[in-house]
Protein backbone atom coordinates (compact mmCIF):
# COMPACT_ATOMS: atom_id res chain seq x y z
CA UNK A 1 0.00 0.00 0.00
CA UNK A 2 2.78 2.36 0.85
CA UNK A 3 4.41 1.40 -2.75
CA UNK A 4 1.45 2.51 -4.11
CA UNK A 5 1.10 6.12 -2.56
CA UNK A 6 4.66 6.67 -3.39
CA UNK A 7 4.50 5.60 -6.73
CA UNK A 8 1.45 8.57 -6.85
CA UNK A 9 3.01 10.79 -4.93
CA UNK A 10 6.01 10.65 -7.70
CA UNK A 11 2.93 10.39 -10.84
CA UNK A 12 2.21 14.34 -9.22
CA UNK A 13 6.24 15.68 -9.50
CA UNK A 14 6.30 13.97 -12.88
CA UNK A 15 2.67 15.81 -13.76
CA UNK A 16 4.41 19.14 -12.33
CA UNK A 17 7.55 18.58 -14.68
CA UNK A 18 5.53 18.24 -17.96
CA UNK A 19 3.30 21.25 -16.96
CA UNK A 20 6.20 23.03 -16.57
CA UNK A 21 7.76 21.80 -19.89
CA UNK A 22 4.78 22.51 -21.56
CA UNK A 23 4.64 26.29 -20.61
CA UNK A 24 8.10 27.02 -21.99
CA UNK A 25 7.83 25.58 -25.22
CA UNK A 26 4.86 27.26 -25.49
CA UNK A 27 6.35 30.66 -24.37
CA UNK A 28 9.66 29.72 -26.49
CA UNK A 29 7.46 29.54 -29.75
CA UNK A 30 4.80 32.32 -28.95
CA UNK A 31 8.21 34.96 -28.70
CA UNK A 32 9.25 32.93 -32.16
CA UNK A 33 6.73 32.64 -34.56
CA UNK A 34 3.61 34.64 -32.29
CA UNK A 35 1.51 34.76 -35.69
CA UNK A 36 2.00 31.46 -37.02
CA UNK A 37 1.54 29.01 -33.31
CA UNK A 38 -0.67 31.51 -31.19
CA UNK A 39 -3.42 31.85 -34.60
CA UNK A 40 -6.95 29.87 -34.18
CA UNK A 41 -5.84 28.16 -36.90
CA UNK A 42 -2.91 26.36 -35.45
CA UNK A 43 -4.35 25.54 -32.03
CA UNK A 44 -7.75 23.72 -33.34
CA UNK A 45 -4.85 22.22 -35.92
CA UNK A 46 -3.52 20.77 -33.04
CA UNK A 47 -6.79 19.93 -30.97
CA UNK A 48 -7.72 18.00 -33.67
CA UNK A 49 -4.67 15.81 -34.55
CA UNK A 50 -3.62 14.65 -31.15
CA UNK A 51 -7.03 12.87 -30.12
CA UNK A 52 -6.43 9.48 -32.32
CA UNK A 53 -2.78 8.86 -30.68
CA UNK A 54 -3.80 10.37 -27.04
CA UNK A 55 -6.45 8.00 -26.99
CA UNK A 56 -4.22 5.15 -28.39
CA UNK A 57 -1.90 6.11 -25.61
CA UNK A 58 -4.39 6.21 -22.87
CA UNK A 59 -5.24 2.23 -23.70
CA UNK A 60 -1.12 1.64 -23.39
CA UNK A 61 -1.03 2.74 -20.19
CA UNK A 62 -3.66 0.76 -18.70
CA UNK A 63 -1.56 -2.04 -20.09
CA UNK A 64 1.40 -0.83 -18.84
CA UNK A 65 -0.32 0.05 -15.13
CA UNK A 66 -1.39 -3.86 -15.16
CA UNK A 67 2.31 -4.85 -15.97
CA UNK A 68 1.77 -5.66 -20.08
CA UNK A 69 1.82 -3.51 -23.16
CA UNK A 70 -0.73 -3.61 -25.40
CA UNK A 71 0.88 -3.43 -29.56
CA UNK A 72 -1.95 -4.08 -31.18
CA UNK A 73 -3.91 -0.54 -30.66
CA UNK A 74 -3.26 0.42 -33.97
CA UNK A 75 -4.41 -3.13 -35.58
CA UNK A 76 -7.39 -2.67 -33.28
CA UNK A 77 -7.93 1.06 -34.45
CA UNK A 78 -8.11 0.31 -37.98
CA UNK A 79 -10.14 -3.16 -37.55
CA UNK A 80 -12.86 -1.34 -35.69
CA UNK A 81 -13.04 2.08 -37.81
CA UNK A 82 -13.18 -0.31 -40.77
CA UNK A 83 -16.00 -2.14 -39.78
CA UNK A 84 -17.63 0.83 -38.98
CA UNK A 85 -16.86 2.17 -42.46
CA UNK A 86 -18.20 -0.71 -44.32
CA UNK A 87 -21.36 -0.85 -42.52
CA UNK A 88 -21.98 2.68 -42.99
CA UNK A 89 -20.96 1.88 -46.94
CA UNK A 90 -23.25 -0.77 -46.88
CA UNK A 91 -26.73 0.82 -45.54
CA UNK A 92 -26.11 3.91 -47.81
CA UNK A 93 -25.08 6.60 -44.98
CA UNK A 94 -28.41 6.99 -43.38
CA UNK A 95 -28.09 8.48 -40.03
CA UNK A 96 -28.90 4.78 -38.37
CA UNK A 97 -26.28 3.25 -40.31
CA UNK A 98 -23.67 6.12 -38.60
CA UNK A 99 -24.79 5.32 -35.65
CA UNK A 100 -24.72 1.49 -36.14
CA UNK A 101 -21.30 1.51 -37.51
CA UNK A 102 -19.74 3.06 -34.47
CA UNK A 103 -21.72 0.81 -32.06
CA UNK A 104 -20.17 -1.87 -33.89
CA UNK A 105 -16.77 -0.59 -33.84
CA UNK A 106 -17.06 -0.24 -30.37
CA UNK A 107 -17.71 -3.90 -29.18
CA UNK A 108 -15.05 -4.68 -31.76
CA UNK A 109 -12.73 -3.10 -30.18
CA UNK A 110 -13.72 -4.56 -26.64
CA UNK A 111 -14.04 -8.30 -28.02
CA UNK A 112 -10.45 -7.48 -29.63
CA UNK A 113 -9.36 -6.33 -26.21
CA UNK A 114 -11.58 -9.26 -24.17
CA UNK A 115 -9.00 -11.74 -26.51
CA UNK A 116 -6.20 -10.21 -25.99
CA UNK A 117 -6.67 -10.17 -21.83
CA UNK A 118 -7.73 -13.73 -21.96
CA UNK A 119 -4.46 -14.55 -23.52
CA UNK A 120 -2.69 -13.08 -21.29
CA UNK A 121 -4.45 -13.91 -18.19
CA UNK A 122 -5.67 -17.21 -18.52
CA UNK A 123 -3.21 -18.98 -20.79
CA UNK A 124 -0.17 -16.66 -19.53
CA UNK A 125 1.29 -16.39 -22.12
CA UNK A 126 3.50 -12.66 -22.27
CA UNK A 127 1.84 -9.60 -23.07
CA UNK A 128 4.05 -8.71 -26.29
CA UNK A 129 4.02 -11.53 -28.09
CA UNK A 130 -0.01 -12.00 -27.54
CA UNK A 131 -0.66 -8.50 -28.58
CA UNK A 132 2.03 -8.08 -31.64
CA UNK A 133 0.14 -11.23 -32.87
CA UNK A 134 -2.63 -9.70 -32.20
CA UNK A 135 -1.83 -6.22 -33.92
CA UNK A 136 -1.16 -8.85 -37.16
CA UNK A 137 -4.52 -10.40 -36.51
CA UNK A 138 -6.34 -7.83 -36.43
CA UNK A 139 -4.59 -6.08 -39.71
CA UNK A 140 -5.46 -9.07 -41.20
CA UNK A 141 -9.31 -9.01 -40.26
CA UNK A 142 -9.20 -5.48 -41.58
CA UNK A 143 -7.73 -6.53 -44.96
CA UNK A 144 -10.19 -9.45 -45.24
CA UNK A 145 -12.87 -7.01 -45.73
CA UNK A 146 -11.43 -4.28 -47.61
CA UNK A 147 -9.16 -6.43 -50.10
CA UNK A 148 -6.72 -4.01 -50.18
CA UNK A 149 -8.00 -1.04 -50.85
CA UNK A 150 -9.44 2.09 -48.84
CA UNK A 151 -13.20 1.87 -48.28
CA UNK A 152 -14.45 5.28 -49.32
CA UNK A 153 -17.97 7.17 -50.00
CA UNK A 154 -18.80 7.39 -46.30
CA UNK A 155 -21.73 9.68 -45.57
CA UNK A 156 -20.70 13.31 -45.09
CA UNK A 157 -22.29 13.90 -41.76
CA UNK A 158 -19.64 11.43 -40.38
CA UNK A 159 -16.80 13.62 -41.22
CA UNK A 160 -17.69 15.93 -38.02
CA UNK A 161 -16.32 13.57 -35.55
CA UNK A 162 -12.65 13.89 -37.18
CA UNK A 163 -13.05 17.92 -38.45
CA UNK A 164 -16.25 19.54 -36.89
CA UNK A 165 -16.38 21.82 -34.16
CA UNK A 166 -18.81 22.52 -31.36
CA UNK A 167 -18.51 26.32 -30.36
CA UNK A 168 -15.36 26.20 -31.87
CA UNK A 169 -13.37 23.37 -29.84
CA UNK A 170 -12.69 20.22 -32.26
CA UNK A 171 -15.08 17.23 -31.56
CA UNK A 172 -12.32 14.94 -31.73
CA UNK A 173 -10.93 16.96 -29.12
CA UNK A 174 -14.34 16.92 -27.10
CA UNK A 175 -13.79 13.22 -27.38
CA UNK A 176 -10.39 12.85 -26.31
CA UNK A 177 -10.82 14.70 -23.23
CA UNK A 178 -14.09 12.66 -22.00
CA UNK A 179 -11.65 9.48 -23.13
CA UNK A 180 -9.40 10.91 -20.70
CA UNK A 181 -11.52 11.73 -17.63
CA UNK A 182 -13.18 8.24 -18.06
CA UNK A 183 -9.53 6.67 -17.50
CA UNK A 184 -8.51 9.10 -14.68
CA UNK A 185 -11.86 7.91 -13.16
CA UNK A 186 -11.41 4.25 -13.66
CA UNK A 187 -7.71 4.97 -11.88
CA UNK A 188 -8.70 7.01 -9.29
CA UNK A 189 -12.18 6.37 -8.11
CA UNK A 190 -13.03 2.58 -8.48
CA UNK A 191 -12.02 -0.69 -7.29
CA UNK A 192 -10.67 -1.62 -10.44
CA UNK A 193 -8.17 1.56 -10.54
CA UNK A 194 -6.56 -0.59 -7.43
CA UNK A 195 -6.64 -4.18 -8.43
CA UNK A 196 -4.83 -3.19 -11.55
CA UNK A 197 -2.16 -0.99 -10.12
CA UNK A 198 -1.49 -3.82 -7.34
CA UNK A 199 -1.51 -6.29 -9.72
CA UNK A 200 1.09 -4.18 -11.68
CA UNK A 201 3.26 -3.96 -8.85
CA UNK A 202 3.27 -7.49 -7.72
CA UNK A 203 1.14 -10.01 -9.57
CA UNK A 204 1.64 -12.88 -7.48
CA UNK A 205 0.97 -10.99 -3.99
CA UNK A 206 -2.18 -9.26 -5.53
CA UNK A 207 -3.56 -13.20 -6.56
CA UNK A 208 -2.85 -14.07 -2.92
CA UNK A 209 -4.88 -10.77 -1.64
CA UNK A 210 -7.58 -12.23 -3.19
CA UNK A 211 -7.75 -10.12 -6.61
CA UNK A 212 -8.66 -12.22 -9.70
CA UNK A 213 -6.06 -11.47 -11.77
CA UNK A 214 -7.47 -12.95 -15.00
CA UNK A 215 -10.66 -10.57 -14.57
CA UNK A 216 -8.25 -7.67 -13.78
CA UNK A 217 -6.66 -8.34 -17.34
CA UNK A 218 -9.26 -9.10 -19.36
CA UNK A 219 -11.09 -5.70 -18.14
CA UNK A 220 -8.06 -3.79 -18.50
CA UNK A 221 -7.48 -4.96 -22.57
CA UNK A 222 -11.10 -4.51 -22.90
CA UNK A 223 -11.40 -0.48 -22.05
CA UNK A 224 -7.89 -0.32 -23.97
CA UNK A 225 -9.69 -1.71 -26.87
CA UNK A 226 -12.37 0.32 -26.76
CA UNK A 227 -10.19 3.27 -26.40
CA UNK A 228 -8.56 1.92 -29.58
CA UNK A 229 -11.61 1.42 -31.45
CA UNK A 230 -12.29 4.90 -30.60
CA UNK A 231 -9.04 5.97 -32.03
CA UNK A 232 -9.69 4.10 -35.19
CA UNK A 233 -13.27 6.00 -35.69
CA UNK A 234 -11.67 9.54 -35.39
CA UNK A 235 -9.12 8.66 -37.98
CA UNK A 236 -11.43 7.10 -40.58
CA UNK A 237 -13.85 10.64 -40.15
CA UNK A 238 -10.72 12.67 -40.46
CA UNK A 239 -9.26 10.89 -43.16
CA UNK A 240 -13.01 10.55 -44.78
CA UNK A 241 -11.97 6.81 -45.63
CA UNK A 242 -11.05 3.31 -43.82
CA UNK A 243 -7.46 1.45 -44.74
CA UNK A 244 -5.21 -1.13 -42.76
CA UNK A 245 -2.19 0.88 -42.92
CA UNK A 246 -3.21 4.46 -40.84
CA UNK A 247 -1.12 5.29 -37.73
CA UNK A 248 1.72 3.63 -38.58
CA UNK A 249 3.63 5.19 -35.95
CA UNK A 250 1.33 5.70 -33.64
CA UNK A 251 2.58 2.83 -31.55
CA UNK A 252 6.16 4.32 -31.09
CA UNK A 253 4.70 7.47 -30.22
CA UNK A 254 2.07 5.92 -27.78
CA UNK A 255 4.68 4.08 -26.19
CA UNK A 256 7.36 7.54 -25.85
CA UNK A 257 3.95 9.61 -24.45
CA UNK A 258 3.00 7.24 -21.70
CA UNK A 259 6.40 6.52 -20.75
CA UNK A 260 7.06 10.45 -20.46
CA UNK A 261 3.83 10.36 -18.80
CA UNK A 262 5.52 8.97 -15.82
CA UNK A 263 3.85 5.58 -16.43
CA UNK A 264 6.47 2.71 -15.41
CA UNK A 265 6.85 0.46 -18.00
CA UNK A 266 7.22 -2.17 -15.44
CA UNK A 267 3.90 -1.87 -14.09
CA UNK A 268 2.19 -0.38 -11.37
CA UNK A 269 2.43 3.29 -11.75
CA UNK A 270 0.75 5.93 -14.31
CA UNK A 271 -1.81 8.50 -14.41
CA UNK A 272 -4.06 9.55 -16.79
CA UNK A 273 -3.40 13.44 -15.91
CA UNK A 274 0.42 12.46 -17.14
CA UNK A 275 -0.52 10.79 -20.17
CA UNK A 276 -2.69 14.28 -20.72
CA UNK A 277 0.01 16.29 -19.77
CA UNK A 278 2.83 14.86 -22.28
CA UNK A 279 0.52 14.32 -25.26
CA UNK A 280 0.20 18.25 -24.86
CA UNK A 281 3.87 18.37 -24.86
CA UNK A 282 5.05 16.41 -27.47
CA UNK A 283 1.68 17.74 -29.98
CA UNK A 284 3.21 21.47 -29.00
CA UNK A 285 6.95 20.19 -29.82
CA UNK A 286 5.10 18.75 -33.21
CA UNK A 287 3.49 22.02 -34.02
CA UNK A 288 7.18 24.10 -33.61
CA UNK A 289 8.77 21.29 -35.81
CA UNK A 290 6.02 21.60 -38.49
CA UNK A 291 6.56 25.79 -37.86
CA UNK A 292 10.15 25.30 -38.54
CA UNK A 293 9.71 23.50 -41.46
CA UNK A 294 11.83 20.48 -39.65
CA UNK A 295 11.71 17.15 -41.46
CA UNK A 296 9.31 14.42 -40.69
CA UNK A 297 11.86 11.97 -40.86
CA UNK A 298 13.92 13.63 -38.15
CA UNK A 299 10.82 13.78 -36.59
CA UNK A 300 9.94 10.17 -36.11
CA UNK A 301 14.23 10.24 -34.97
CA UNK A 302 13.79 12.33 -32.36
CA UNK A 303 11.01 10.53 -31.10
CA UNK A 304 12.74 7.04 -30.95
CA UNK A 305 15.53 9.13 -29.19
CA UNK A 306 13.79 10.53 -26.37
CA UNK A 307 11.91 7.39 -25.58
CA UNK A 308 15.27 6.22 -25.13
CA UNK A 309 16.35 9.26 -22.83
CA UNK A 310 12.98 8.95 -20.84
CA UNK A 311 13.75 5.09 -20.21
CA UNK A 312 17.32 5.12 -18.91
CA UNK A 313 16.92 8.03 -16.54
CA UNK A 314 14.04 6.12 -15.54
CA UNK A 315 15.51 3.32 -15.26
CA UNK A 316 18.40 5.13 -13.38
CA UNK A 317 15.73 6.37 -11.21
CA UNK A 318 14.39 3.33 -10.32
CA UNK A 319 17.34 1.55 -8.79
CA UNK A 320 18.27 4.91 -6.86
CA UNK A 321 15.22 4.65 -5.10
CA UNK A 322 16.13 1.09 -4.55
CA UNK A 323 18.98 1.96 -2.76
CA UNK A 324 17.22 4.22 -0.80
């Protein structure tokens, strides 16, 4: 129990340090380019791109809380938004068939996630392999019914989920940050919130407790499914079509936000307030890099490096405290 409050009580410096971050880039670029990142244009720009991958990322870290990693968000993304998509298709983009198709994405996602935790639970077999097969699985499912190519001709009133606004604020936006207060609930104010950060933290103590592990799992791959399937039905709005191949990299960059989140890759630790807090960091780093006219190459380098950075003084961290 103690492990646990510490473990939160270092989830709120961690929270502090990517507020602070955030605030001077934001400063750095408003003194740099004041016309180009503080216009409406660029800040509902980046309200609306960051929702797909922060939800993504909010799914990883309830993997990573429970002590797994979940790699097949993105396979689970494009499954569900492509189901959706071809039942829209289908029943001729009527209103019902909008609504239908994101129901069904939806419990795709959650019966991709249910699979996944059952794997992992029941049959114990490791969280990587299950969910990289998984991420190929589910690729595959979504291939199966496009054959290849994008589905397209999805009804116009769908697009508003990926590009509309409500009073001006992005509805993908509107959707991320309900994604995000559901999670932070889930953490903070139930049972479940924790099972799964005990069971994080010591798996074989948190069995003898009395905590069914296996239900634990399977409930924690299920919401990160549906936050997935989520995911995949902003992208297919914004992107006005359905395809296997979108968010390539989201996983990479999933993995480097949660992990700068202050989420221990090792289990039992993370917040969804962190996860929040670096998303905003790393969109507003995108947004000067995309000002600066800065490669997307070097980009997607400078991602991979700082995950790396992030991990070793974490790491480093880690066995200081152990000392201690």
């Amino acid at each position: 129990m103690e492990n646990i409050k510490s473990r939160l009580k270092n989830s709120d410096k961690n929270s502090m340090m990517l507020l602070l971050i955030a605030v001077l880039i934001f400063g750095i670029m408003a003194v740099l380019a004041p016309s180009s990142f503080l216009g409406i244009k660029n800040i509902q720009g980046m309200c609306t791109q960051f929702p797909e991958f922060g939800l993504i990322s909010f799914g990883m870290m309830l993997a990573m809380i429970s002590g797994g990693i979940d790699l097949s968000l993105v396979g689970i993304a494009n499954f569900s938004g492509i189901t959706a998509a071809y039942i829209m298709v289908k029943m001729g983009g009527s209103p019902a068939s909008i609504l239908l198709g994101c129901i069904a994405a939806v419990i795709v996602g959650a019966i991709c996630g249910c699979f996944n935790g059952f794997m992992i639970g029941y049959l114990q077999i490791p969280a990587m392999l299950v969910t990289l097969c998984g991420l190929q699985l589910y690729t595959g499912c979504g291939l199966m019914i496009t054959k290849g190519p994008a589905i397209t001709g999805l009804p116009e009133g769908y697009s508003i989920l990926g590009n509309g606004t409500l009073a001006g604020v992005p509805v993908a936006f509107i959707l991320f940050i309900l994604g995000a207060l559901l999670v932070s609930f889930l953490l903070r104010s139930t049972v479940y919130g924790q099972h799964v950060r005990y069971m994080g933290t010591n798996s074989m103590a948190s069995r003898y407790s009395g905590i069914n592990n296996l239900t634990v799992t399977v409930k924690t791959y299920a919401v990160s499914g549906v936050l997935g399937s989520l995911a995949g039905l902003i992208m297919v709005s914004r992107y006005n079509s359905a395809k296997t191949d979108y968010g390539s990299s989201y996983t990479l960059l999933s993995l480097l936000i949660v992990v700068l989140g202050g989420t221990n890759p090792d289990g039992g630790k993370g917040s969804a307030v962190g996860v929040l807090l670096s998303v905003i960091v790393l969109q507003l780093v995108s947004s000067a890099f995309n000002i600066m006219r800065v490669d997307s190459s070097l980009k997607t380098f400078v991602w991979g490096v700082i995950l790396i950075v992030v991990i070793v003084i974490g790491q480093i961290g880690s066995r200081k405290r152990g000392r201690e």
